[in-house]
Protein backbone atom coordinates (compact mmCIF):
# COMPACT_ATOMS: atom_id res chain seq x y z
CA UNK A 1 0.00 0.00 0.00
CA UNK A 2 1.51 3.11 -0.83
CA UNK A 3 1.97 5.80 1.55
CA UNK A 4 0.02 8.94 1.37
CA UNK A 5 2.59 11.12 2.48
CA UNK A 6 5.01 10.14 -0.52
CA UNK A 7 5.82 13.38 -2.45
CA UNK A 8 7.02 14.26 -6.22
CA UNK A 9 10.66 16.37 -6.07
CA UNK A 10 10.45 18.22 -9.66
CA UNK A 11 14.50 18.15 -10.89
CA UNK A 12 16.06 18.72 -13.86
CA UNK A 13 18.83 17.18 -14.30
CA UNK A 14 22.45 18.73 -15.76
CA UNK A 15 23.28 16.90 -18.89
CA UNK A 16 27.23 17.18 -18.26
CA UNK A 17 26.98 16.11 -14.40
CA UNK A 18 24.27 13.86 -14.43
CA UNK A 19 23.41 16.07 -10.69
CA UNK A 20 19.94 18.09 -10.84
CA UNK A 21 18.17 21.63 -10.72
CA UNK A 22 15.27 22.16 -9.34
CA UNK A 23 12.25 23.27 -10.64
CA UNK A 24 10.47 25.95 -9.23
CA UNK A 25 7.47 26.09 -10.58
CA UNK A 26 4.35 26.04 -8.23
CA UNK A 27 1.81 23.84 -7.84
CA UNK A 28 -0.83 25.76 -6.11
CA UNK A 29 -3.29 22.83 -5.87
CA UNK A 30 -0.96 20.34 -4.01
CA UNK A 31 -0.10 20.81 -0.35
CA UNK A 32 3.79 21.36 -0.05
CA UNK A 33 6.39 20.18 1.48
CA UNK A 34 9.43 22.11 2.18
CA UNK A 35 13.20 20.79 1.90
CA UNK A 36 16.69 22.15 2.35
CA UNK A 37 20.28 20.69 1.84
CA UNK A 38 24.24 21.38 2.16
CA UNK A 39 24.52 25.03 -0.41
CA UNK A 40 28.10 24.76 -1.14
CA UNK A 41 29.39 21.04 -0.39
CA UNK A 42 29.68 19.52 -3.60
CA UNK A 43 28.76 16.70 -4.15
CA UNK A 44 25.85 16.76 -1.86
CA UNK A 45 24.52 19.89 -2.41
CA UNK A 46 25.85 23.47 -4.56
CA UNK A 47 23.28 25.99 -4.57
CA UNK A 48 23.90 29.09 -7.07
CA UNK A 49 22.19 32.10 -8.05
CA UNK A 50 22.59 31.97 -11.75
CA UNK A 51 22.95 35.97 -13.54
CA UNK A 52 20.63 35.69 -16.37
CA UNK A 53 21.26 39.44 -17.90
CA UNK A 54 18.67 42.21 -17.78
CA UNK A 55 18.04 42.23 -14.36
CA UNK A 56 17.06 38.50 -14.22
CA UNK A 57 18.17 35.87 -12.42
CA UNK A 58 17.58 31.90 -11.75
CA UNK A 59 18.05 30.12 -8.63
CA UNK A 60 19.88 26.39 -9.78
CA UNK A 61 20.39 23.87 -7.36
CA UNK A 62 22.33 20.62 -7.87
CA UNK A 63 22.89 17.43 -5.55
CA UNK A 64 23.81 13.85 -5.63
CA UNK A 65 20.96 13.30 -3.39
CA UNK A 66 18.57 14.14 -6.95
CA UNK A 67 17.95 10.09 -7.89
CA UNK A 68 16.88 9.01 -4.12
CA UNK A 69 14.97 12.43 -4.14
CA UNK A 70 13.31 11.16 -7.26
CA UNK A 71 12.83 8.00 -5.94
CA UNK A 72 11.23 8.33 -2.86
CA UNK A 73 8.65 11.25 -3.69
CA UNK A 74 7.20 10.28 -7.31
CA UNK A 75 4.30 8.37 -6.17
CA UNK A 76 3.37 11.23 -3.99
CA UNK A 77 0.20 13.70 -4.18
CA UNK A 78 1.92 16.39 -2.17
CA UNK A 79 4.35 18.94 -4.03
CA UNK A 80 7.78 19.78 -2.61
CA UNK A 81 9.28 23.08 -2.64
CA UNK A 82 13.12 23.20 -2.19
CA UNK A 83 14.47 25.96 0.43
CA UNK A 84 17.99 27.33 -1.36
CA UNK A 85 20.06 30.33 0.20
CA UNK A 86 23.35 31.51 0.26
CA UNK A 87 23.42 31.41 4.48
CA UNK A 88 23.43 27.62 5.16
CA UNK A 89 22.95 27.83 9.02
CA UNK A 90 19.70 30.11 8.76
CA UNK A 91 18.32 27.38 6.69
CA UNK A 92 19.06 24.63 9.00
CA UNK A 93 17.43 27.50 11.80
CA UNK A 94 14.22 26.95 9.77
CA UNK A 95 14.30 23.69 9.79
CA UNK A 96 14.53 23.58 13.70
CA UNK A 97 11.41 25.85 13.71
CA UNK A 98 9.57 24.27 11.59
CA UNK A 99 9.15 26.36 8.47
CA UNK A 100 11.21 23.79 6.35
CA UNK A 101 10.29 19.76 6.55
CA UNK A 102 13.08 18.15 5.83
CA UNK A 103 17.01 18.49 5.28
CA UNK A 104 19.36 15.58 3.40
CA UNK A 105 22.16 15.34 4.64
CA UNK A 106 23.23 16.48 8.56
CA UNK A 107 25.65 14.74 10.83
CA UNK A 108 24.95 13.52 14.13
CA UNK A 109 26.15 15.04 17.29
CA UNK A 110 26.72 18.42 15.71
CA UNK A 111 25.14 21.50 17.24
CA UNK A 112 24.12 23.38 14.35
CA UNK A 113 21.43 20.21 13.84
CA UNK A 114 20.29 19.91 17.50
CA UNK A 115 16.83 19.63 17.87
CA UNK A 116 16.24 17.51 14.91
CA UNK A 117 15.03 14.23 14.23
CA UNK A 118 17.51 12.11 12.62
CA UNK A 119 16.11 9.10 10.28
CA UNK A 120 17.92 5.82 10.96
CA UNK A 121 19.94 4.34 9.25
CA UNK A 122 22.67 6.65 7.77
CA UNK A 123 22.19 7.27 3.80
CA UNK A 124 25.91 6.70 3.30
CA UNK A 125 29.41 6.97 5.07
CA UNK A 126 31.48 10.11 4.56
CA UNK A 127 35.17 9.23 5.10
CA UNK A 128 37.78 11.67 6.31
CA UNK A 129 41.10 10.85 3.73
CA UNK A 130 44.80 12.27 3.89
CA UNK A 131 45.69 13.39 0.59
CA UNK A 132 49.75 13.34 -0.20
CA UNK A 133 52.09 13.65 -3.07
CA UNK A 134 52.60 9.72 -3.88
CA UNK A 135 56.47 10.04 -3.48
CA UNK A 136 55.74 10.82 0.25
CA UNK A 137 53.14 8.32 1.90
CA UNK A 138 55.99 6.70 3.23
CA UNK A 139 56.20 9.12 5.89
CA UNK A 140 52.78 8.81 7.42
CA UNK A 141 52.68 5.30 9.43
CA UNK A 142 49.79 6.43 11.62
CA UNK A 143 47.80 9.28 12.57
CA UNK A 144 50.03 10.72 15.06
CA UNK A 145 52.79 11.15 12.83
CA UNK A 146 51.19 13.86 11.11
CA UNK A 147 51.77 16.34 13.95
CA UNK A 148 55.30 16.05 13.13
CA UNK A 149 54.21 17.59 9.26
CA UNK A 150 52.56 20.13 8.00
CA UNK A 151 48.84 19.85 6.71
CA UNK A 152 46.28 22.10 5.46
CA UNK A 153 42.34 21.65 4.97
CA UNK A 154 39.76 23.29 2.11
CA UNK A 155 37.83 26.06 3.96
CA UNK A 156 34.76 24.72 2.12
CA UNK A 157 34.72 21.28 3.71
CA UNK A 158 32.51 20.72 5.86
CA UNK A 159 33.19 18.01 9.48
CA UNK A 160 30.79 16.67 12.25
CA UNK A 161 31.61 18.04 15.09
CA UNK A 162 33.64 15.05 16.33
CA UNK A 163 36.09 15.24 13.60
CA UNK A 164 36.60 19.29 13.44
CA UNK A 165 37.78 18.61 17.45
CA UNK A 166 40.29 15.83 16.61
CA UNK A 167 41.20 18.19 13.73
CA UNK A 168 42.49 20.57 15.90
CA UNK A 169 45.41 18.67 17.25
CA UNK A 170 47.12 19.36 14.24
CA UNK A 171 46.79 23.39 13.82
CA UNK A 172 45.94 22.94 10.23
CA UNK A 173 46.26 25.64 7.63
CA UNK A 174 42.58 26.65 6.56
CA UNK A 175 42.93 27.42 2.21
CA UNK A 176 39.62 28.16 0.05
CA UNK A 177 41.15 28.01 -3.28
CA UNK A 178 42.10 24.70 -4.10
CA UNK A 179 43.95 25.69 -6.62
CA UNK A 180 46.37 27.24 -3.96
CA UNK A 181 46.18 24.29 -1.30
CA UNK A 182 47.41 22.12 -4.17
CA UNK A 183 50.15 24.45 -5.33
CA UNK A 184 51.40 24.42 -1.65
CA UNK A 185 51.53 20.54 -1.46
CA UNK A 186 53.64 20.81 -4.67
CA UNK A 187 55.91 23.06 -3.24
CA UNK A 188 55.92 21.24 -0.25
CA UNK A 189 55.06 24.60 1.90
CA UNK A 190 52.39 22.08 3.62
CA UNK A 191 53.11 17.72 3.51
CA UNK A 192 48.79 16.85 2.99
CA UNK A 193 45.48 17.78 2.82
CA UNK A 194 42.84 16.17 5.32
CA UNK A 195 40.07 16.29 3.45
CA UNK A 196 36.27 14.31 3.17
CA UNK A 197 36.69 11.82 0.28
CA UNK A 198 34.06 13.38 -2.16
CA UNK A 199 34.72 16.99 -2.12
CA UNK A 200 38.71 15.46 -2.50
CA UNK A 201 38.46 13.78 -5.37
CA UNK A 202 36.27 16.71 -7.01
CA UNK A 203 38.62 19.52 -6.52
CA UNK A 204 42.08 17.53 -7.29
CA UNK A 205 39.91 16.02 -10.53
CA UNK A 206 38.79 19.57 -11.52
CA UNK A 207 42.35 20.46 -11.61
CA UNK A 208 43.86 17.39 -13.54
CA UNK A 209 45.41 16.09 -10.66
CA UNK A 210 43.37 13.04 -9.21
CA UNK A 211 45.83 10.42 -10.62
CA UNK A 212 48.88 12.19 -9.66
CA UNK A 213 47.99 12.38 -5.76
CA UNK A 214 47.07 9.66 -2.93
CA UNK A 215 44.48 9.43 -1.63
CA UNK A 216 44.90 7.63 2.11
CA UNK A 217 42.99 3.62 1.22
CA UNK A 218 41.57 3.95 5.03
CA UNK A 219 39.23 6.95 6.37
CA UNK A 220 41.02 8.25 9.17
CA UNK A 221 37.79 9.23 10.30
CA UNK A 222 34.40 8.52 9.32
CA UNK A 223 31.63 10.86 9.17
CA UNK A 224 27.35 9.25 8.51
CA UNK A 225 25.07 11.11 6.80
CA UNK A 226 21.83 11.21 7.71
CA UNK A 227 18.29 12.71 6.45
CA UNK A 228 17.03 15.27 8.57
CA UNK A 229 13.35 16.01 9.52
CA UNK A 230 11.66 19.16 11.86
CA UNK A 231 9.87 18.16 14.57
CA UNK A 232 8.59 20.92 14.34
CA UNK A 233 7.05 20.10 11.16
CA UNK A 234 2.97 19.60 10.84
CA UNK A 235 3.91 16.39 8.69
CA UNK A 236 6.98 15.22 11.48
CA UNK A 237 5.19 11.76 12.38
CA UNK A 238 4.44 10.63 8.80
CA UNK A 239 7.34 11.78 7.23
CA UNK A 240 9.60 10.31 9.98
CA UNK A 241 7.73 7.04 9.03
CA UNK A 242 8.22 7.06 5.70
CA UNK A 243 11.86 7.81 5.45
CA UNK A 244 12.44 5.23 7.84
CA UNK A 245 10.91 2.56 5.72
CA UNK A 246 12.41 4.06 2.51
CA UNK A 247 15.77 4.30 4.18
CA UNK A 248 15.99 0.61 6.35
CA UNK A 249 15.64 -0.66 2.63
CA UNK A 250 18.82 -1.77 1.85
CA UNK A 251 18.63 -1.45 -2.12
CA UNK A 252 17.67 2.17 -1.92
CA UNK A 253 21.08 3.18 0.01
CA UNK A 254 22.94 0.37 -2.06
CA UNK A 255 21.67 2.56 -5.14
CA UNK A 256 22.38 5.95 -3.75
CA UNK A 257 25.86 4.59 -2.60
CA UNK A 258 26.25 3.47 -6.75
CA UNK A 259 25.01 7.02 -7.53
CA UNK A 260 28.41 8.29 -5.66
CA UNK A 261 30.61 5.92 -7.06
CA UNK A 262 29.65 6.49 -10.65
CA UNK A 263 29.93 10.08 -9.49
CA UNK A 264 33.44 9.69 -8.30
CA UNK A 265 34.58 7.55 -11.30
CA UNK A 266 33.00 10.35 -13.69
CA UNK A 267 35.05 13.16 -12.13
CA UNK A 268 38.17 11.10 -12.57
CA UNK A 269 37.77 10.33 -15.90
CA UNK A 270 37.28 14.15 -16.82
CA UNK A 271 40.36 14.24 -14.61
CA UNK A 272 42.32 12.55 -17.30
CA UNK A 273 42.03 14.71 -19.74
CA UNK A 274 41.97 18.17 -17.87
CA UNK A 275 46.19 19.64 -18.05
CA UNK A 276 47.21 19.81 -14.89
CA UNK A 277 48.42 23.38 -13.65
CA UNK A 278 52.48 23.48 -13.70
CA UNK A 279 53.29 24.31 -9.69
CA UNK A 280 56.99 24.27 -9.65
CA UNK A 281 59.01 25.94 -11.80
């Protein structure tokens, strides 16, 4: 029997990225449902405000999370309307009180998601990696030698609480332009990168330079992500239900986990034939 609080996500989907943006258009006749996401953690969520000339504008969002989106809502009579902005934690404030339903993707035991409800199991596992110049992996046996090195992390990324305190042992250098964090590892001004796996391999593969770094085969740490829902929310009860069935299913995370690794092994193709940038001279 299907249940009546399954809902329809409208997304169109990117033809070079295979990742989606959203529809906006209303549907005035269908009672709505209102979701949220990461805004600038790709892959899981990039929201942009695209300059359309003369004054016009069009709000784009794309997210790996598109397919189970897809999935989960299209038998649904309700609509959906997504919740984009450029300031990530009053979004996840509306979610707390209410005025947005649901939010993919939070991590547990982090303040800026307490007083959610989180729906068990985790969608998928985000793992922490080190990220070195091949010639020198040698020189990291275990965790604690890093302290003896000098690392850096993307500005951008994005930890559960958990891991940004464990990051702090090792007074990392914070870099938003990848381009730069790279160029340091190169010169060898820093020794790695810690980095989550996904945004990683994106920003070294946008560059050219996925095959020419290592990656760390082990998460040092590991970070679940989980789907987020208001209690707040009028629909909390039946929407926590639902997600929980959709989500317990095994096949429907094995698929969204399939979704990431075709992701990853699309970005590193493209790698392949991007030029790297020259570093050193």
């Amino acid at each position: 029997m299907k249940n009546i609080w399954l809902m329809i996500f409208s997304l169109l989907f990117l033809t070079q990225n295979a990742q989606a943006v959203v529809d906006f258009t209303p549907d005035k006749n269908k009672t709505t449902i209102k979701y949220t996401s990461f805004m600038d953690y790709p892959p899981f969520g990039v929201y942009t405000i695209r300059d359309l000339g003369y004054g016009l504008s069009r709000d784009e969002y794309a997210s790996i999370f598109s397919n189970l989106i897809n999935d989960f809502f299209q038998d649904s009579s309700m609509k959906s309307e997504f919740v984009g902005s450029l300031e990530y934690t009053d979004l996840v404030r509306q979610v707390r009180a209410g005025n947005i339903d649901i939010i993919f993707g939070i991590y547990y035991g982090t303040k800026i998601y307490d007083g959610l409800d989180y729906v068990m199991p985790a969608i998928v596992d985000n793992p922490v990696t080190i990220i070195m110049l091949p010639e020198r992996v040698s020189e990291v046996k275990q965790l604690a030698d890093l302290k003896k090195l000098k690392g850096a992390k993307f500005s951008d990324d994005r930890f559960s609480d958990y891991v940004s305190g464990e990051l702090e042992q090792f007074n990392l250098l914070s870099e938003s332009d990848a381009n730069e964090i790279f160029k340091k590892l190169y010169n060898k001004e820093i020794d790695y990168i810690i980095a989550s796996y996904y945004l990683g391999v994106i920003k070294a593969s946008k560059l050219g330079l996925r095959s020419k770094l290592s990656f760390s085969k082990q998460a040092i740490w590991n970070m679940p992500l989980f789907i987020g829902v208001s209690k707040a929310s009028k629909y909390h009860d039946s929407l926590m239900r639902s997600l929980i069935v959709y989500i317990e299913n095994k096949e429907n995370r094995d698929k969204f986990a399939k979704d990431l690794q075709n992701m990853v092994r699309k970005y590193e193709q493209e790698s392949m034939r991007t030029v790297p940038p020259i570093f050193t001279e």
